[in-house]
C-alpha atoms as a PDB file:
ATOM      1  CA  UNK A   1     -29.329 102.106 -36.454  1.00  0.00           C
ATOM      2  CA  UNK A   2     -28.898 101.847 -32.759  1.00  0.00           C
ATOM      3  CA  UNK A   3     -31.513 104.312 -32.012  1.00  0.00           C
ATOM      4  CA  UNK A   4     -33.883 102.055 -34.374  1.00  0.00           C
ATOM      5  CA  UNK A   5     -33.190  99.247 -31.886  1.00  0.00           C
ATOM      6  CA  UNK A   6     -33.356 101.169 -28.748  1.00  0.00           C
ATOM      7  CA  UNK A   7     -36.693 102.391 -29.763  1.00  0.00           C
ATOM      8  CA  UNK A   8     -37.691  99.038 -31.000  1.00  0.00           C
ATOM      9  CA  UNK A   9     -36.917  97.436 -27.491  1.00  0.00           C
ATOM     10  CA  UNK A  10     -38.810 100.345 -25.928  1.00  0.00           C
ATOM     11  CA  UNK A  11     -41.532  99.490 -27.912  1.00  0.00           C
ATOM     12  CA  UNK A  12     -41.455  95.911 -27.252  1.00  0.00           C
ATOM     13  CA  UNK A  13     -41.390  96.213 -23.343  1.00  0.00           C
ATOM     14  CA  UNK A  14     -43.714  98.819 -22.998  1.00  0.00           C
ATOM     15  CA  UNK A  15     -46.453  96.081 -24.811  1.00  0.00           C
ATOM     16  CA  UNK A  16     -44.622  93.326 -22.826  1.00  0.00           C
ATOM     17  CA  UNK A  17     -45.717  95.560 -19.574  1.00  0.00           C
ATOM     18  CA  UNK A  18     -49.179  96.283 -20.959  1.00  0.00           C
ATOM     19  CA  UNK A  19     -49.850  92.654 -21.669  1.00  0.00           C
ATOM     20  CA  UNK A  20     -49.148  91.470 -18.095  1.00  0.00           C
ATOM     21  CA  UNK A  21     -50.888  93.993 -16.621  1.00  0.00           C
ATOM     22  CA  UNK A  22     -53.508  93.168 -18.673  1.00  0.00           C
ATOM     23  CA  UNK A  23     -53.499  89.314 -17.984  1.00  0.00           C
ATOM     24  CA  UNK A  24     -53.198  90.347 -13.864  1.00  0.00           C
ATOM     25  CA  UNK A  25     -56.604  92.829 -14.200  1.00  0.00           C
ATOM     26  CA  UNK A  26     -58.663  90.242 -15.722  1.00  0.00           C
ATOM     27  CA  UNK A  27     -57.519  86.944 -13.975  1.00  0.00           C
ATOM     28  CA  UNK A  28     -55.295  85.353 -16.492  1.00  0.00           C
ATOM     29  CA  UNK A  29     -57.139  86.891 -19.077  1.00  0.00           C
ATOM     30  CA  UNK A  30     -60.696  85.049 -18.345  1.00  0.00           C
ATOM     31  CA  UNK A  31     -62.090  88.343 -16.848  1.00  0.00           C
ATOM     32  CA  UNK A  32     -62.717  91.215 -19.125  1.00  0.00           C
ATOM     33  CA  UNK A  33     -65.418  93.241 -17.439  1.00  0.00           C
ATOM     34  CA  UNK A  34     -66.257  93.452 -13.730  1.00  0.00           C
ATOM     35  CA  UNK A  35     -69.260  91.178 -14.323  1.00  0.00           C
ATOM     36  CA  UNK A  36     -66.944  88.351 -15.218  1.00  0.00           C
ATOM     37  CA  UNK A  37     -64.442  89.071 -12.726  1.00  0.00           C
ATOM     38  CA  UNK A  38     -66.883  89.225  -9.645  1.00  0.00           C
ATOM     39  CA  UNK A  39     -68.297  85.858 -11.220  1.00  0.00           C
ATOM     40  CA  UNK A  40     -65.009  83.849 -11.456  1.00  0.00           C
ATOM     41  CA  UNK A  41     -63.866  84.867  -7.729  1.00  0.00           C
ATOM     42  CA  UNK A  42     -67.470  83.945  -6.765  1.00  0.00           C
ATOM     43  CA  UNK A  43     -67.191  80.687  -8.679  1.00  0.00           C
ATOM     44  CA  UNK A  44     -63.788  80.012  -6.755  1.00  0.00           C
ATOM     45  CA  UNK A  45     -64.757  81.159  -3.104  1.00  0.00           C
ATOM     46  CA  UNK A  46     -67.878  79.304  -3.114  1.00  0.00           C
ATOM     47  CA  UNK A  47     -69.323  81.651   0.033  1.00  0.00           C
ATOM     48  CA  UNK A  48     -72.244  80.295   2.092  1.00  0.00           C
ATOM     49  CA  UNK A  49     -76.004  81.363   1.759  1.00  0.00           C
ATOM     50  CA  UNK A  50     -75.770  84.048   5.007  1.00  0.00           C
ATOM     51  CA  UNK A  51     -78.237  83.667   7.878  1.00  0.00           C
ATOM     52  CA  UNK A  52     -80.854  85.766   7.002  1.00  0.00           C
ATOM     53  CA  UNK A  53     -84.618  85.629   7.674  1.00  0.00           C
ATOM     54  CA  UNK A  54     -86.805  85.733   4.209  1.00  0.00           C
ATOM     55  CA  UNK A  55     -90.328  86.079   4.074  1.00  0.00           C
ATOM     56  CA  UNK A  56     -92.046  84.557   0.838  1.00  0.00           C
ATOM     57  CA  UNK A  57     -95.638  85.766  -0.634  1.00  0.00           C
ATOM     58  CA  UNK A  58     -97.904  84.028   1.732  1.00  0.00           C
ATOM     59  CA  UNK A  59     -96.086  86.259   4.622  1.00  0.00           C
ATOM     60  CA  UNK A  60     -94.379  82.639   6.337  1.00  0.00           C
ATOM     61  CA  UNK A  61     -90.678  83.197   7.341  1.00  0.00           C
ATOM     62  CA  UNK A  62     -87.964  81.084   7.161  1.00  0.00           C
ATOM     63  CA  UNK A  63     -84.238  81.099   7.199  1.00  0.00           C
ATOM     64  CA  UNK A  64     -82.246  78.791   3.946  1.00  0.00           C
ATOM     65  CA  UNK A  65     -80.739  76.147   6.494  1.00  0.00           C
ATOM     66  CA  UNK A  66     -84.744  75.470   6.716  1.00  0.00           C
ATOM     67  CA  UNK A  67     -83.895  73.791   2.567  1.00  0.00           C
ATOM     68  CA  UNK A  68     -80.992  72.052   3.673  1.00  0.00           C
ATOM     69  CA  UNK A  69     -80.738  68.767   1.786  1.00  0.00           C
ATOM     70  CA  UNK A  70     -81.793  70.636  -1.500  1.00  0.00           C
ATOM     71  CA  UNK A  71     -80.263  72.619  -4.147  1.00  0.00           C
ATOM     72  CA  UNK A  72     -81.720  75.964  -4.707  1.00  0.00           C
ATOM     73  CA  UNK A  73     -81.615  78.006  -7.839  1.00  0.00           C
ATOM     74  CA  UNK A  74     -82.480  81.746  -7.411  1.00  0.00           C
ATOM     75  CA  UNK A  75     -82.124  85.294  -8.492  1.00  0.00           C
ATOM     76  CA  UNK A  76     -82.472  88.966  -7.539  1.00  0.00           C
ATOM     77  CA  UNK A  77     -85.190  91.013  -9.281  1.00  0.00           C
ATOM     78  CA  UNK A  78     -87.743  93.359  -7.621  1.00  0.00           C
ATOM     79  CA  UNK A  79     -91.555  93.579  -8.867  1.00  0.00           C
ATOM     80  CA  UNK A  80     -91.759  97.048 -10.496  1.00  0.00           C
ATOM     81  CA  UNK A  81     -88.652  96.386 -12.852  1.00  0.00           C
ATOM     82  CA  UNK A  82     -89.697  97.189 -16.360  1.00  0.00           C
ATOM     83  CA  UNK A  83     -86.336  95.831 -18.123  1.00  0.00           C
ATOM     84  CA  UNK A  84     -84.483  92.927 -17.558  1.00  0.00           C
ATOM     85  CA  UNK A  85     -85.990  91.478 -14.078  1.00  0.00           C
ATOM     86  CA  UNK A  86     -89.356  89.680 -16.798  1.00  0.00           C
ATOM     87  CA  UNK A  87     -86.986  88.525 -19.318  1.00  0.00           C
ATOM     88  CA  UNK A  88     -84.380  86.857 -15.931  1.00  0.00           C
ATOM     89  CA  UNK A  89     -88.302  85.237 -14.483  1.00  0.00           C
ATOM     90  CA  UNK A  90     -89.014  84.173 -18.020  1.00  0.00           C
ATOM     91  CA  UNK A  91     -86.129  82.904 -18.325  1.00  0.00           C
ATOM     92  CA  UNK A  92     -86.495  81.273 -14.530  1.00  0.00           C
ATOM     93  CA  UNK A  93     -90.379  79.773 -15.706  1.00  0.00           C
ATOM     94  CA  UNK A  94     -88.135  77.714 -18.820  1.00  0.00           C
ATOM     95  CA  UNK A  95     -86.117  76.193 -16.489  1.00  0.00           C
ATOM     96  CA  UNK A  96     -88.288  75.378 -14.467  1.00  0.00           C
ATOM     97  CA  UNK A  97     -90.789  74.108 -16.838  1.00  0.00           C
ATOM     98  CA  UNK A  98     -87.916  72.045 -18.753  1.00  0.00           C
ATOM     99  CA  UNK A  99     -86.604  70.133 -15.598  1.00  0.00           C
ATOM    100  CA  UNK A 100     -88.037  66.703 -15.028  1.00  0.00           C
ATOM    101  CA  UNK A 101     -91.012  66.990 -12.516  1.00  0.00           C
ATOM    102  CA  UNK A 102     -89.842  65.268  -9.880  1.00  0.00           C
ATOM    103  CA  UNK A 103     -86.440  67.240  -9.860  1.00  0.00           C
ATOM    104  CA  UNK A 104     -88.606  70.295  -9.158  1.00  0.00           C
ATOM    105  CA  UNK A 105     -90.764  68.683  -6.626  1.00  0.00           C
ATOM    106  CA  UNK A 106     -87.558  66.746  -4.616  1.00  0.00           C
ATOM    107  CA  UNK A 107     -84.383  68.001  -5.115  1.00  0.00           C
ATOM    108  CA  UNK A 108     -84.806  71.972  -6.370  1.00  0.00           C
ATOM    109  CA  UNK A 109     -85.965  74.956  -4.909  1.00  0.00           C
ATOM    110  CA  UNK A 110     -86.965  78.099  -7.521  1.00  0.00           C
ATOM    111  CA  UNK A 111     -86.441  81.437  -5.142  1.00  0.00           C
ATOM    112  CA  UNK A 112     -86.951  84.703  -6.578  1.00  0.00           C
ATOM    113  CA  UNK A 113     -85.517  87.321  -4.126  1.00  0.00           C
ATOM    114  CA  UNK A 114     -86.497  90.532  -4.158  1.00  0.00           C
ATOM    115  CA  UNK A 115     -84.145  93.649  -3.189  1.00  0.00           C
ATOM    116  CA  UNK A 116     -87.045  95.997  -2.497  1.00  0.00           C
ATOM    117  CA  UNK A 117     -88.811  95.102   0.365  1.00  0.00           C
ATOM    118  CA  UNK A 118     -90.333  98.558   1.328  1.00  0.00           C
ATOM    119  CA  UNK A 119     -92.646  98.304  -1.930  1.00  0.00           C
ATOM    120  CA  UNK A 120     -92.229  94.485  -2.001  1.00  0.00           C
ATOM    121  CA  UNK A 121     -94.990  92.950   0.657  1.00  0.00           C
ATOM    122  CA  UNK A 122     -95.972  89.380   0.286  1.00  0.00           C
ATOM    123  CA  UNK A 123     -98.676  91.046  -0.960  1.00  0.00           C
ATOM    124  CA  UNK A 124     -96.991  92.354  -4.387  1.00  0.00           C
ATOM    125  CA  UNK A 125     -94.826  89.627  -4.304  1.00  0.00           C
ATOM    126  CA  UNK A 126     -97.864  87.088  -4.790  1.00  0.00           C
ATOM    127  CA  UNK A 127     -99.417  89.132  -7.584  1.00  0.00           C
ATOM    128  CA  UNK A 128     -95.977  89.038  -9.072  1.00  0.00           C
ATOM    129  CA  UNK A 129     -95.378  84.996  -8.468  1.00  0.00           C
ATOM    130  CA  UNK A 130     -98.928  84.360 -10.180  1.00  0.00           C
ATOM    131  CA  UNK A 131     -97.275  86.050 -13.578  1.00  0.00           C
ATOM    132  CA  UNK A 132     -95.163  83.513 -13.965  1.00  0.00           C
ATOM    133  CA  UNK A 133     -96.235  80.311 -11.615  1.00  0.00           C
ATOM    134  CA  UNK A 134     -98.356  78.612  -9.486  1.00  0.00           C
ATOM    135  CA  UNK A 135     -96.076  76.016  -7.989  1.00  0.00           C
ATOM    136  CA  UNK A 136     -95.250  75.781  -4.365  1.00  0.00           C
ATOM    137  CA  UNK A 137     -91.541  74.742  -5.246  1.00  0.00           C
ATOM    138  CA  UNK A 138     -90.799  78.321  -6.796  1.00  0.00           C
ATOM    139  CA  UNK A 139     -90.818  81.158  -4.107  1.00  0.00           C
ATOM    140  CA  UNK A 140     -91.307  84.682  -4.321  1.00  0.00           C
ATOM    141  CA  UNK A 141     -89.367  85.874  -1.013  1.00  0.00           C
ATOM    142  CA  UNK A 142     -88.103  89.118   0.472  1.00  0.00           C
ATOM    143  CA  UNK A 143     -85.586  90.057   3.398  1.00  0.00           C
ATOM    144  CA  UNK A 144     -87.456  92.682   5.622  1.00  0.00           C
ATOM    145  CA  UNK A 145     -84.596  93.621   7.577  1.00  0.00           C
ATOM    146  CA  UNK A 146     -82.229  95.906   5.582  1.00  0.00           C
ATOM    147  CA  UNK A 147     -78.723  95.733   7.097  1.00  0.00           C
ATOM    148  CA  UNK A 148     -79.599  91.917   6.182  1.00  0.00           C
ATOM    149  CA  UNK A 149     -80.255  91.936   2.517  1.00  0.00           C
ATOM    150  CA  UNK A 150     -77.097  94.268   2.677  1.00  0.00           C
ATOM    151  CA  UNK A 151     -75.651  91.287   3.704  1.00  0.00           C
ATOM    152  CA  UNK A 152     -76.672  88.725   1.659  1.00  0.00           C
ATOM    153  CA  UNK A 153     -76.404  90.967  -1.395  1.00  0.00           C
ATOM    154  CA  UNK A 154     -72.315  91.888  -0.969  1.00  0.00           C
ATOM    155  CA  UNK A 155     -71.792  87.852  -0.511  1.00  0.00           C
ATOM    156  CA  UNK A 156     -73.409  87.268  -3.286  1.00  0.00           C
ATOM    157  CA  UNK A 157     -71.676  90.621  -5.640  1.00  0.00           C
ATOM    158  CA  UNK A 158     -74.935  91.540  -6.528  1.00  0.00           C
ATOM    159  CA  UNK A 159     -75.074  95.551  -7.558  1.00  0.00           C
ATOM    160  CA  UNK A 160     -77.795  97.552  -6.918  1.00  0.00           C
ATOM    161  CA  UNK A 161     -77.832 101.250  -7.918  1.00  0.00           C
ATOM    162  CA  UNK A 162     -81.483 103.436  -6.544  1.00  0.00           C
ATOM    163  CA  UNK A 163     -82.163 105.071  -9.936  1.00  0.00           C
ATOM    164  CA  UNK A 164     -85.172 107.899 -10.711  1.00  0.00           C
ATOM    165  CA  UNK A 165     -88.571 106.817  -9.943  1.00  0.00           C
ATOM    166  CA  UNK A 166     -87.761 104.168  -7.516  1.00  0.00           C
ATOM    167  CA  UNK A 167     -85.792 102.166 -10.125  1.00  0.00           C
ATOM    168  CA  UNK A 168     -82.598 100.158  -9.702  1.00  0.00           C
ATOM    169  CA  UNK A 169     -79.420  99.401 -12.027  1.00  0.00           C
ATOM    170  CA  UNK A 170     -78.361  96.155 -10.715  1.00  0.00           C
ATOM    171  CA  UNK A 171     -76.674  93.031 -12.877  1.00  0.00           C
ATOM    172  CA  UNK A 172     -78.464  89.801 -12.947  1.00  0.00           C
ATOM    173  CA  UNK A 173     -77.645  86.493 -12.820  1.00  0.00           C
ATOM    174  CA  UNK A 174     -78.827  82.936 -11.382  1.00  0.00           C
ATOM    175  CA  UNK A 175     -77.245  81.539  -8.279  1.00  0.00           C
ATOM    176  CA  UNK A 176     -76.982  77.681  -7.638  1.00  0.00           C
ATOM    177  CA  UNK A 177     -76.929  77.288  -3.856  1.00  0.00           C
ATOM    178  CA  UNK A 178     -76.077  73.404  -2.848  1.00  0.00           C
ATOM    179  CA  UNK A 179     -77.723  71.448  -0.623  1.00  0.00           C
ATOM    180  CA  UNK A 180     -75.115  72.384   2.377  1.00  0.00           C
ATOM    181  CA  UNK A 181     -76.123  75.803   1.202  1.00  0.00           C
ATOM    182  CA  UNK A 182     -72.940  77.212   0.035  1.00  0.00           C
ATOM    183  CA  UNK A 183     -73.061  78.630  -3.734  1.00  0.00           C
ATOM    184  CA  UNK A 184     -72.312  75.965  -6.369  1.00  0.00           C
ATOM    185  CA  UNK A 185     -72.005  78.267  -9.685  1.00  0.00           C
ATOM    186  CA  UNK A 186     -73.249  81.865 -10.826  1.00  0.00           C
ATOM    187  CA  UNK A 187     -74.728  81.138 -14.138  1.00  0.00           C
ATOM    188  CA  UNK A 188     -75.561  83.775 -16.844  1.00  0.00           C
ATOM    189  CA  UNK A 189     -79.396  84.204 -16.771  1.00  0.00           C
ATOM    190  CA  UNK A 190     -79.680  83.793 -20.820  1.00  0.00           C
ATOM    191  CA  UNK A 191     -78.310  80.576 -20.466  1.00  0.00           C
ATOM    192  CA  UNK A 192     -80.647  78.686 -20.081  1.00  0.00           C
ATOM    193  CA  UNK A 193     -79.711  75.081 -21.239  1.00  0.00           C
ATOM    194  CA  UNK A 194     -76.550  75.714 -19.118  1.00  0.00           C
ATOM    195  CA  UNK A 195     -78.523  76.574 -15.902  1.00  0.00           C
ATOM    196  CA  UNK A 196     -80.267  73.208 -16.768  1.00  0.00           C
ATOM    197  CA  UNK A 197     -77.490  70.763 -16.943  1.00  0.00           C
ATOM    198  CA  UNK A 198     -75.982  72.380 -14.043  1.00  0.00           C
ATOM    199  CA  UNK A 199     -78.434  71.198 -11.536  1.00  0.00           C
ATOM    200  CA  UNK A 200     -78.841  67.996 -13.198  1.00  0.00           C
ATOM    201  CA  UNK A 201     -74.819  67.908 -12.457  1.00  0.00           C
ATOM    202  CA  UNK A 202     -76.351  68.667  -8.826  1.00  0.00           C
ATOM    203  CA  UNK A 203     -78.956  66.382  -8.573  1.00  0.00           C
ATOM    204  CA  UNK A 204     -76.670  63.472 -10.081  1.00  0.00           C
ATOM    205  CA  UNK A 205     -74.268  64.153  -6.936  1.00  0.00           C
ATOM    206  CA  UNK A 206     -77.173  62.669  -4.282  1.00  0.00           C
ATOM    207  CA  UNK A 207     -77.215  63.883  -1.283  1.00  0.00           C
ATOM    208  CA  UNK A 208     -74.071  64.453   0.973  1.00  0.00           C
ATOM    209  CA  UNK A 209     -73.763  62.017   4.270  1.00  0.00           C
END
């Protein structure tokens, strides 16, 4: 009988042991893939946009303090994906369509950046932008300089894998930047209605003296 119970107690701590370890990998259980995990410590830091020149489709650079005062939604994609970077602009074009006009034309920023810049000229990237808009307030951009879009990529988690044939594996996502230009939230790209009322949350908040 006292074996029963010894084993029974063994049983119970080594699940006991499994369970916290468990609850300390994923963050208090709200993590259970990387993906999530990367996006809660994200969502908690709240890191700035880095200083880093981009260069949108008409070949004009600029640097993000240049938007300060405005929230900016945005995403990584490059122009030759064949998988999820259509469905993530798709998904980008709803948004955009859905939020009130003058939202888009005051207070928010679309910016589509592109982690390819060798095959991504302003060029390709303003074929690409005339796929899905012709508005001035969404932004096809690129960062020429490498070791800077390695930069801006680790702030921002974002995974990028060279595959065969000049593909990428990389996770996608869209990135609320504030208008002080730190991020606000990483939002799942399929959600759309969420993406939505979070910059109306945003835009509700004014501007910051």
């Amino acid at each position: 009988m006292s074996t029963i119970r010894r084993s029974t107690w063994a049983s119970l701590i080594v699940i006991l042991f499994g369970v916290l370890l468990f609850a300390v990998s994923t963050d208090g259980f709200r993590a259970y893939t990387a993906e999530a995990a990367r996006t809660i410590k994200l969502n908690s830091e709240h890191p700035a946009f880095p200083n880093v020149t981009l260069q949108d489709s008409t070949g004009q650079t600029f640097q993000m303090s240049e938007l300060s005062g405005k929230l900016v939604l945005l995403t990584f994609v490059y122009t030759s994906c064949g998988t999820v970077c259509p469905q993530i602009e798709m998904n980008f074009t709803e948004i955009f369509n859905r939020l009130p006009r003058e939202m888009t034309e005051n207070d928010v920023v679309f910016l589509s950046v592109s982690f390819d810049p060798d095959r991504d000229t302003p060029e390709a990237l303003e074929t690409y932008r005339h796929h899905f808009s012709h508005d001035p307030n969404w932004r096809m951009v690129r960062v020429p300089d490498k070791s800077e879009l390695d930069l801006l990529l680790q702030t921002f988690g974002v995974i990028v894998i060279p595959g065969e044939n000049g593909d990428f594996a990389h996770n996608g996502a869209f990135y609320l930047i504030d208008r002080q230009g730190k991020l606000a939230e990483i939002i799942d790209y399929k959600k759309v209605g969420l993406a939505i009322d979070k910059i109306k949350h945003q835009v509700g908040k004014g501007v910051a003296p």
